[in-house]
PDB file of N, CA and C in Angstrom:
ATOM      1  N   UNK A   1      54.565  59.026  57.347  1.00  0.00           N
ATOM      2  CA  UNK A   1      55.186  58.068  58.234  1.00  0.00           C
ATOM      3  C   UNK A   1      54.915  56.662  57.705  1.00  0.00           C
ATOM      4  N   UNK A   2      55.996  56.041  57.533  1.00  0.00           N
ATOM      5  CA  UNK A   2      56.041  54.341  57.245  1.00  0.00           C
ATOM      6  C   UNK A   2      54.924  53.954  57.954  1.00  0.00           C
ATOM      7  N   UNK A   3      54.318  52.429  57.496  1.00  0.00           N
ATOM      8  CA  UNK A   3      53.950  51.916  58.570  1.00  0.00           C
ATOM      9  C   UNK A   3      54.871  50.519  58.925  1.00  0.00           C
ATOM     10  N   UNK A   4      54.895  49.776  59.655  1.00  0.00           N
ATOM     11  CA  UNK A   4      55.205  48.789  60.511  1.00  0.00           C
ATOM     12  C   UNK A   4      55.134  47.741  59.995  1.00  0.00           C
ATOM     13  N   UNK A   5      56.035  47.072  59.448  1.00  0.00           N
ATOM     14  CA  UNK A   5      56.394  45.334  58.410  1.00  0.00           C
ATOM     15  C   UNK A   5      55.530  44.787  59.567  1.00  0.00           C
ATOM     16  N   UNK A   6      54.688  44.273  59.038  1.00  0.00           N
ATOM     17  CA  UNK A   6      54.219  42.941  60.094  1.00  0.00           C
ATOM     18  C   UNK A   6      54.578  41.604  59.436  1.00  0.00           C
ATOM     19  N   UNK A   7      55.116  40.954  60.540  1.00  0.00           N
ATOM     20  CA  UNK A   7      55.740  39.751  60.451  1.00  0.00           C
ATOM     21  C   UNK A   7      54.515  38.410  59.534  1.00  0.00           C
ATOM     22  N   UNK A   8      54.678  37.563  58.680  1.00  0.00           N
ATOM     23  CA  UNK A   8      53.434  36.680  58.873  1.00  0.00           C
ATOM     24  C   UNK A   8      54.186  35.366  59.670  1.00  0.00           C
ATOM     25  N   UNK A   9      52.892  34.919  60.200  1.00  0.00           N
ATOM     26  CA  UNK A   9      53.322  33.978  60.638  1.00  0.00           C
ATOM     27  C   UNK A   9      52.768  32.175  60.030  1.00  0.00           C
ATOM     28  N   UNK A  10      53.515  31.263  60.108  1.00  0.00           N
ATOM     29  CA  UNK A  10      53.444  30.457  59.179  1.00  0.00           C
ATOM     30  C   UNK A  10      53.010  29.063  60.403  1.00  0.00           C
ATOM     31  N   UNK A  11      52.008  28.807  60.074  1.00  0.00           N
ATOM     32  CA  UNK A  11      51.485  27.734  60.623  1.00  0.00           C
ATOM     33  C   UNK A  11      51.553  26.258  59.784  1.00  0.00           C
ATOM     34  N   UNK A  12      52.020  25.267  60.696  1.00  0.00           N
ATOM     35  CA  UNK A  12      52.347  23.530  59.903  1.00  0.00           C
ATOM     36  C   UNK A  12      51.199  23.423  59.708  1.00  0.00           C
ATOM     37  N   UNK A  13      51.267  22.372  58.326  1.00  0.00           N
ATOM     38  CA  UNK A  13      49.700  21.835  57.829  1.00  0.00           C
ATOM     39  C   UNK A  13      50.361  20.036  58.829  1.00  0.00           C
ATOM     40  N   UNK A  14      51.208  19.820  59.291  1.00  0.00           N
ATOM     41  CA  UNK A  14      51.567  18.823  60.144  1.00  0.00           C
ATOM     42  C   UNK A  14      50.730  18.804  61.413  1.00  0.00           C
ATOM     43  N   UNK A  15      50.411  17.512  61.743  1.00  0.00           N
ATOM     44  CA  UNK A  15      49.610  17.762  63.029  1.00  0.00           C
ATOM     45  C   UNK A  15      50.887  17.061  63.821  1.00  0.00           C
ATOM     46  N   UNK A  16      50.501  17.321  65.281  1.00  0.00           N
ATOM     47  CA  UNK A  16      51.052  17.711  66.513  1.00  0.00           C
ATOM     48  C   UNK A  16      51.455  15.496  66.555  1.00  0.00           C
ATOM     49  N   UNK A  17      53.028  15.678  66.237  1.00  0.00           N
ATOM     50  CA  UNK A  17      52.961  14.073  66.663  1.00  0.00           C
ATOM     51  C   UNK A  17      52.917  13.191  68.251  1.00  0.00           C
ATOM     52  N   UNK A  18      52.990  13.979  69.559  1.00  0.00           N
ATOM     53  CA  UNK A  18      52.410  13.484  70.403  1.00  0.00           C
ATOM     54  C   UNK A  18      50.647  13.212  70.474  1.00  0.00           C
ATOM     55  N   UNK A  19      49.981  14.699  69.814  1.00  0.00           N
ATOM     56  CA  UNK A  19      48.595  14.092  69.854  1.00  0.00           C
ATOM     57  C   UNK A  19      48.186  13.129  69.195  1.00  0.00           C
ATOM     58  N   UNK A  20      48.877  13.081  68.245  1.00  0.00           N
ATOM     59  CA  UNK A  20      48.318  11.580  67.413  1.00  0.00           C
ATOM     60  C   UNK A  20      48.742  10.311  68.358  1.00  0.00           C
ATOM     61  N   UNK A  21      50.184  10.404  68.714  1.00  0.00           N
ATOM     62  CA  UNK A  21      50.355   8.968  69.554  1.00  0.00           C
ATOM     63  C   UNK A  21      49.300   8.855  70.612  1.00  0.00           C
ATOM     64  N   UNK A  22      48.977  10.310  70.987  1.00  0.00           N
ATOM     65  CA  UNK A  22      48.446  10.131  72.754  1.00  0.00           C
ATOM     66  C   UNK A  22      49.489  10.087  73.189  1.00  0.00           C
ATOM     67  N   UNK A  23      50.778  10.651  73.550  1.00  0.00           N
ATOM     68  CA  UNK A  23      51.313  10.683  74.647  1.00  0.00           C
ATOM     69  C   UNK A  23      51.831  11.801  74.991  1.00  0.00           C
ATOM     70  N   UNK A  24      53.030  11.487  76.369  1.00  0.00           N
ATOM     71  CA  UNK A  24      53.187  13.063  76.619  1.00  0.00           C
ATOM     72  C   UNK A  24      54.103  13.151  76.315  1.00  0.00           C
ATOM     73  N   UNK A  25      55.812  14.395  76.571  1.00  0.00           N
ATOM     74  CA  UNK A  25      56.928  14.079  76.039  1.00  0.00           C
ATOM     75  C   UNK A  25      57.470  14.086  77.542  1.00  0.00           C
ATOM     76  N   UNK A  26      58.298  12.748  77.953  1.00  0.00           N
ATOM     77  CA  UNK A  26      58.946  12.291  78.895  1.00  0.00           C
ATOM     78  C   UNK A  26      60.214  12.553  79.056  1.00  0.00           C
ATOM     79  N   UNK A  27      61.046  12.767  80.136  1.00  0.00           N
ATOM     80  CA  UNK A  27      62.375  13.000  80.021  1.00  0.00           C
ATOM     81  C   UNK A  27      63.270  11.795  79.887  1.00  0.00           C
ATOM     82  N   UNK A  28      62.482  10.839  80.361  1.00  0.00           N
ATOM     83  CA  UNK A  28      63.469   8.891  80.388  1.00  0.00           C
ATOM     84  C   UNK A  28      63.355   8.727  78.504  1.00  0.00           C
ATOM     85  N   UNK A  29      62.370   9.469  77.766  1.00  0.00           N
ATOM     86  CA  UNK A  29      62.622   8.624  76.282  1.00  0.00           C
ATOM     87  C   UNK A  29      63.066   9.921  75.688  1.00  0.00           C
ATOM     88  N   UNK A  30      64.140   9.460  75.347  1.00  0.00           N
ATOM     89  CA  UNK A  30      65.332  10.040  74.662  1.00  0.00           C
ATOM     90  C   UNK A  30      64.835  10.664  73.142  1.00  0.00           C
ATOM     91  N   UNK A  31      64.476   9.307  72.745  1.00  0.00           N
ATOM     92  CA  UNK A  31      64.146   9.253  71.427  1.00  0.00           C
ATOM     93  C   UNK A  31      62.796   9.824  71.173  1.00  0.00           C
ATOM     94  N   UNK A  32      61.943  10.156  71.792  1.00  0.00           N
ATOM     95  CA  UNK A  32      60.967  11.038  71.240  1.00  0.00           C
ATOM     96  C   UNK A  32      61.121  12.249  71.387  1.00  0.00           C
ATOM     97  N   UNK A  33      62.208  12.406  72.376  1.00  0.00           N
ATOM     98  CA  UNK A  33      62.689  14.221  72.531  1.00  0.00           C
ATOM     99  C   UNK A  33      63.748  14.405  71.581  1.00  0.00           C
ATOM    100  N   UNK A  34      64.010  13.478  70.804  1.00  0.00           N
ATOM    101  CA  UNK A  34      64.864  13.830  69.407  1.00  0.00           C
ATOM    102  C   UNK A  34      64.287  14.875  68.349  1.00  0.00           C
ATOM    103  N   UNK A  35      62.918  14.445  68.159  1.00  0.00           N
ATOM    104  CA  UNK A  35      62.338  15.592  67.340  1.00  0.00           C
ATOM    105  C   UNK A  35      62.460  16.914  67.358  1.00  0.00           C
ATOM    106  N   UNK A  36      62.436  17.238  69.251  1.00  0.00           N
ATOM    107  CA  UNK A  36      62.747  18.568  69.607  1.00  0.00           C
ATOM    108  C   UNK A  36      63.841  19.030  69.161  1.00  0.00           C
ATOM    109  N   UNK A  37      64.963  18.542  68.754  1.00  0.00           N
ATOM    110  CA  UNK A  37      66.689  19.009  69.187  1.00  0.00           C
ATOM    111  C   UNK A  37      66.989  18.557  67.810  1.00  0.00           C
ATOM    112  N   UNK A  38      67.844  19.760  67.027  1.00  0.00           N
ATOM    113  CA  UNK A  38      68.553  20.237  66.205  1.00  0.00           C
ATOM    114  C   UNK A  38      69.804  19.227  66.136  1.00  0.00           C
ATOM    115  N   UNK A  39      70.184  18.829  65.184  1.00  0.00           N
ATOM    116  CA  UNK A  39      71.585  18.371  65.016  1.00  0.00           C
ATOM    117  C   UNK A  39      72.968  18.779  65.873  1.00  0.00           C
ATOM    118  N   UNK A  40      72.712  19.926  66.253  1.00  0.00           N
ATOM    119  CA  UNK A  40      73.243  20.303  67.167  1.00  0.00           C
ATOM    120  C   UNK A  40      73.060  20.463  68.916  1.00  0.00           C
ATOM    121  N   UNK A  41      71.965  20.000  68.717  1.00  0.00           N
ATOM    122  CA  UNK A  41      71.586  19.513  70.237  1.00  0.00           C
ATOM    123  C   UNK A  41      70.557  20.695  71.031  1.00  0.00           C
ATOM    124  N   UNK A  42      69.909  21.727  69.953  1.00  0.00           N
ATOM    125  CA  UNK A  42      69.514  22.913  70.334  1.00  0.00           C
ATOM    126  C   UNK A  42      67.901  22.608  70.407  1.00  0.00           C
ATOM    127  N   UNK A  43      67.187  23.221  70.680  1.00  0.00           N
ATOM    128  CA  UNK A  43      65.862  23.098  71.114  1.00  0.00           C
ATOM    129  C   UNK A  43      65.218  23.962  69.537  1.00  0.00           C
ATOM    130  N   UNK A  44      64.627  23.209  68.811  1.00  0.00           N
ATOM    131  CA  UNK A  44      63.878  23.800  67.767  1.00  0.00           C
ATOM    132  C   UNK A  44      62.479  24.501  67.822  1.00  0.00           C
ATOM    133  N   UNK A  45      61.952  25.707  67.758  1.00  0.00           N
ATOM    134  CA  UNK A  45      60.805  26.034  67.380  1.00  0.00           C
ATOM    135  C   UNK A  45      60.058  25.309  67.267  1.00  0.00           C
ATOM    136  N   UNK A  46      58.760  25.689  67.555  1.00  0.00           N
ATOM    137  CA  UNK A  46      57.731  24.364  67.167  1.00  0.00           C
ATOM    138  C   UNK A  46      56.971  24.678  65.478  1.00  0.00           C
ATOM    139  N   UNK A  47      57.263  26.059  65.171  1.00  0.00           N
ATOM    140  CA  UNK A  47      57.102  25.997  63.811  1.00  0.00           C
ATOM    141  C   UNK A  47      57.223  24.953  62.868  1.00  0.00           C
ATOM    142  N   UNK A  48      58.990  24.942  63.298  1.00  0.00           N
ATOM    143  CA  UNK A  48      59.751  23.778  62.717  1.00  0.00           C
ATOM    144  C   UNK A  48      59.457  22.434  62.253  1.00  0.00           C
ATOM    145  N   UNK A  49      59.485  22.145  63.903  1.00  0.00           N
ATOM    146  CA  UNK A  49      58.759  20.989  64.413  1.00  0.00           C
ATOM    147  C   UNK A  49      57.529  20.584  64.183  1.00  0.00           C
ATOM    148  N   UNK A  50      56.540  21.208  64.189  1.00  0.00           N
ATOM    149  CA  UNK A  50      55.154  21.173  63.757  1.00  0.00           C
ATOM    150  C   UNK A  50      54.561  20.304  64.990  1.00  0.00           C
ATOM    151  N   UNK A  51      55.059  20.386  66.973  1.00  0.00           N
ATOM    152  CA  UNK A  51      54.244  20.739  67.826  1.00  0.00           C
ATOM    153  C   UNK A  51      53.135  21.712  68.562  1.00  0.00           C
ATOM    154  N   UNK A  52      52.398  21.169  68.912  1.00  0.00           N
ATOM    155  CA  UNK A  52      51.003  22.156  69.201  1.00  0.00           C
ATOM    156  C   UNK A  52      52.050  23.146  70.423  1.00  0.00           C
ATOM    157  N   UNK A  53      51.916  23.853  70.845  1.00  0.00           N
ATOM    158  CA  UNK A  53      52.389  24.546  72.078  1.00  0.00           C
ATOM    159  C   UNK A  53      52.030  23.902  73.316  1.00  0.00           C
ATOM    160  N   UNK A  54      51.300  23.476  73.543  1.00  0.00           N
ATOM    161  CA  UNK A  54      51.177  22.778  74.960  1.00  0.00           C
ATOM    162  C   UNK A  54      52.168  21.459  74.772  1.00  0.00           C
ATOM    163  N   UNK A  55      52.492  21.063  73.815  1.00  0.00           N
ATOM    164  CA  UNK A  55      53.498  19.764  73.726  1.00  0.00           C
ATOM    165  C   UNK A  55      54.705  20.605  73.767  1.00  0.00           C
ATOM    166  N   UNK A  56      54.865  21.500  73.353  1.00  0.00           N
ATOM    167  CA  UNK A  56      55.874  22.452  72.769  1.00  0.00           C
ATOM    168  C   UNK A  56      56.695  22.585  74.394  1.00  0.00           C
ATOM    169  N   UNK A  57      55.931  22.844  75.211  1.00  0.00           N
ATOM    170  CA  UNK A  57      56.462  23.190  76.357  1.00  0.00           C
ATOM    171  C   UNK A  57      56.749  22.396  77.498  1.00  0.00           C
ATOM    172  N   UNK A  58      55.768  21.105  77.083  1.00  0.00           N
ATOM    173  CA  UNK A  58      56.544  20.179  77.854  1.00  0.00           C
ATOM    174  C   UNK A  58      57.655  19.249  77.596  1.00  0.00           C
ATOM    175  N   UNK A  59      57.788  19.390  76.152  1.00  0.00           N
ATOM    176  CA  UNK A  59      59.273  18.785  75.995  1.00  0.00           C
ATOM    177  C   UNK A  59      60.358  19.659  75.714  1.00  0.00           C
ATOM    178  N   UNK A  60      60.439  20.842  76.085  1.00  0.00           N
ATOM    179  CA  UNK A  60      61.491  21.384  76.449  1.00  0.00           C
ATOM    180  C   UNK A  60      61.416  21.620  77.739  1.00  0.00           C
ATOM    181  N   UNK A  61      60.826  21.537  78.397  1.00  0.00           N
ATOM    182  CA  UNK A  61      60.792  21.320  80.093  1.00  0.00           C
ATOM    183  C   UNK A  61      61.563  19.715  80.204  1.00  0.00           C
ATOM    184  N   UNK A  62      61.358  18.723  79.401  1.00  0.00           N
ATOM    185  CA  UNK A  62      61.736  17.562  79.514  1.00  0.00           C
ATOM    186  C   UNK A  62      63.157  17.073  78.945  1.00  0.00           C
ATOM    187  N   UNK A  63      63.323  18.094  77.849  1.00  0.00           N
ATOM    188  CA  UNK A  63      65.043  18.255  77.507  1.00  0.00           C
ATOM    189  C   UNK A  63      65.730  18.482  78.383  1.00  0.00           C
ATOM    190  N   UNK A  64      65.355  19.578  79.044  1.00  0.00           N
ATOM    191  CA  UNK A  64      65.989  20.421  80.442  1.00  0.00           C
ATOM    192  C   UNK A  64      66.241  19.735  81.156  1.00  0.00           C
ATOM    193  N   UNK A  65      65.068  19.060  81.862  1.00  0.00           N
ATOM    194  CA  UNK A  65      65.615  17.939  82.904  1.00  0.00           C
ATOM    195  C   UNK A  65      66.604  16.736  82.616  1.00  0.00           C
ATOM    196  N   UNK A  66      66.456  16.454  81.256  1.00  0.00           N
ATOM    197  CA  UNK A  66      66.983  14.990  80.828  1.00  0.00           C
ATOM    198  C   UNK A  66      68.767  15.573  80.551  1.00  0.00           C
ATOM    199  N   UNK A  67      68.703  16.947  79.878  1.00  0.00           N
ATOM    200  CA  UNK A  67      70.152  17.253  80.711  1.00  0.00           C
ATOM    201  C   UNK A  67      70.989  17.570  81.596  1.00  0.00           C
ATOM    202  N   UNK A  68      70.058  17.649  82.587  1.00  0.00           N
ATOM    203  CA  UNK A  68      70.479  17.786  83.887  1.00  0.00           C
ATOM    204  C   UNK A  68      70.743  16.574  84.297  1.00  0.00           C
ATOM    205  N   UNK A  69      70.068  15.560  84.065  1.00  0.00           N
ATOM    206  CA  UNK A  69      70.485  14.308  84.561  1.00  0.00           C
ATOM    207  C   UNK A  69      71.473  13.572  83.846  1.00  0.00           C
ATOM    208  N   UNK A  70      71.957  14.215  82.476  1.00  0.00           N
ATOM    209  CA  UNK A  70      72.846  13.629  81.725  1.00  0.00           C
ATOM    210  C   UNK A  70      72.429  12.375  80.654  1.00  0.00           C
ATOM    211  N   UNK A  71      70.987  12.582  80.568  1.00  0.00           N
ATOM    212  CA  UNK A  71      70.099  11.581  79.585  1.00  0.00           C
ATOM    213  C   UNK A  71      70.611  12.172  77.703  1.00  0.00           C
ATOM    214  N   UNK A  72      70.831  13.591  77.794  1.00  0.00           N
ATOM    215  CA  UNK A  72      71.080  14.222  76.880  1.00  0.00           C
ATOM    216  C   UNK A  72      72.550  14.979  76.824  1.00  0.00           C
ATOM    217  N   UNK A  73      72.860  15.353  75.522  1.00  0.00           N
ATOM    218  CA  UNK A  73      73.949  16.681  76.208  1.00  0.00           C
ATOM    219  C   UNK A  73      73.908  17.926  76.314  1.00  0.00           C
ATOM    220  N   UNK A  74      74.675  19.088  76.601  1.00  0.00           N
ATOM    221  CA  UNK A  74      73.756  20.271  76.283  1.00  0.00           C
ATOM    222  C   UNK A  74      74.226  20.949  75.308  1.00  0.00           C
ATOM    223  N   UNK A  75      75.367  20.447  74.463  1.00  0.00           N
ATOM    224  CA  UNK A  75      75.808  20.816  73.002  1.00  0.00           C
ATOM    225  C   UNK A  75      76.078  19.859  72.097  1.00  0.00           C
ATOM    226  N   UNK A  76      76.181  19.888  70.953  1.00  0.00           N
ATOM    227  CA  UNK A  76      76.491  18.543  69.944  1.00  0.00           C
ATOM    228  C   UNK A  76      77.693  18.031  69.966  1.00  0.00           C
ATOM    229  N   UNK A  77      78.915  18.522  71.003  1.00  0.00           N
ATOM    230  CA  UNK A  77      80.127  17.720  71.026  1.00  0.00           C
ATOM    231  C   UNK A  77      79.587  16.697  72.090  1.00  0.00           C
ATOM    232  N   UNK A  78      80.255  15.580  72.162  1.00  0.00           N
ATOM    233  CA  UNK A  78      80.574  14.739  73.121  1.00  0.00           C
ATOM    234  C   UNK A  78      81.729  14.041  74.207  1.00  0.00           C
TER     235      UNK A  78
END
C-alpha cells in the first residue's frame, strides 16, 4: 500500500507587516488592506502575503466589512 504525499508547507522568511508597524488592520484604511487583495480584488493567503494568522484574520474580517460598506469592491470590475 502507497503511502500518503504529504503536503510541505512553506513558511515566509517575511515578517508580519502590521507587527512591525504596531497596528491593527482597519476597515476605514483602504490602503493597508491592499496587501490583502489580489489584483483582482480576492483575498490572498497569508503564505503569500507573509501575515502572521492573527493579522491574517483580522483583515479579512476587515475586507468583509469594508465591502459591505462599499469602501472596497467585491470583484476587480468597477
Amino acid at each position: 500500500m502507497a503511502q500518503p504525499i504529504k503536503k510541505k508547507i512553506r513558511r515566509s522568511n517575511k515578517p508580519c507587516s502590521f507587527c512591525v508597524k504596531k497596528t491593527e488592520p482597519d476597515y476605514k484604511d483602504v490602503e493597508s488592506l491592499r496587501v490583502v487583495l489580489s489584483n483582482k480584488d480576492r483575498i490572498v493567503s497569508r503564505l503569500l502575503t507573509g501575515i502572521c494568522q492573527k493579522h491574517q484574520k483580522r483583515a479579512t474580517a476587515a475586507v468583509k466589512r469594508a465591502r459591505h460598506l462599499a469602501l472596497l469592491p467585491f470583484d476587480g470590475r468597477l
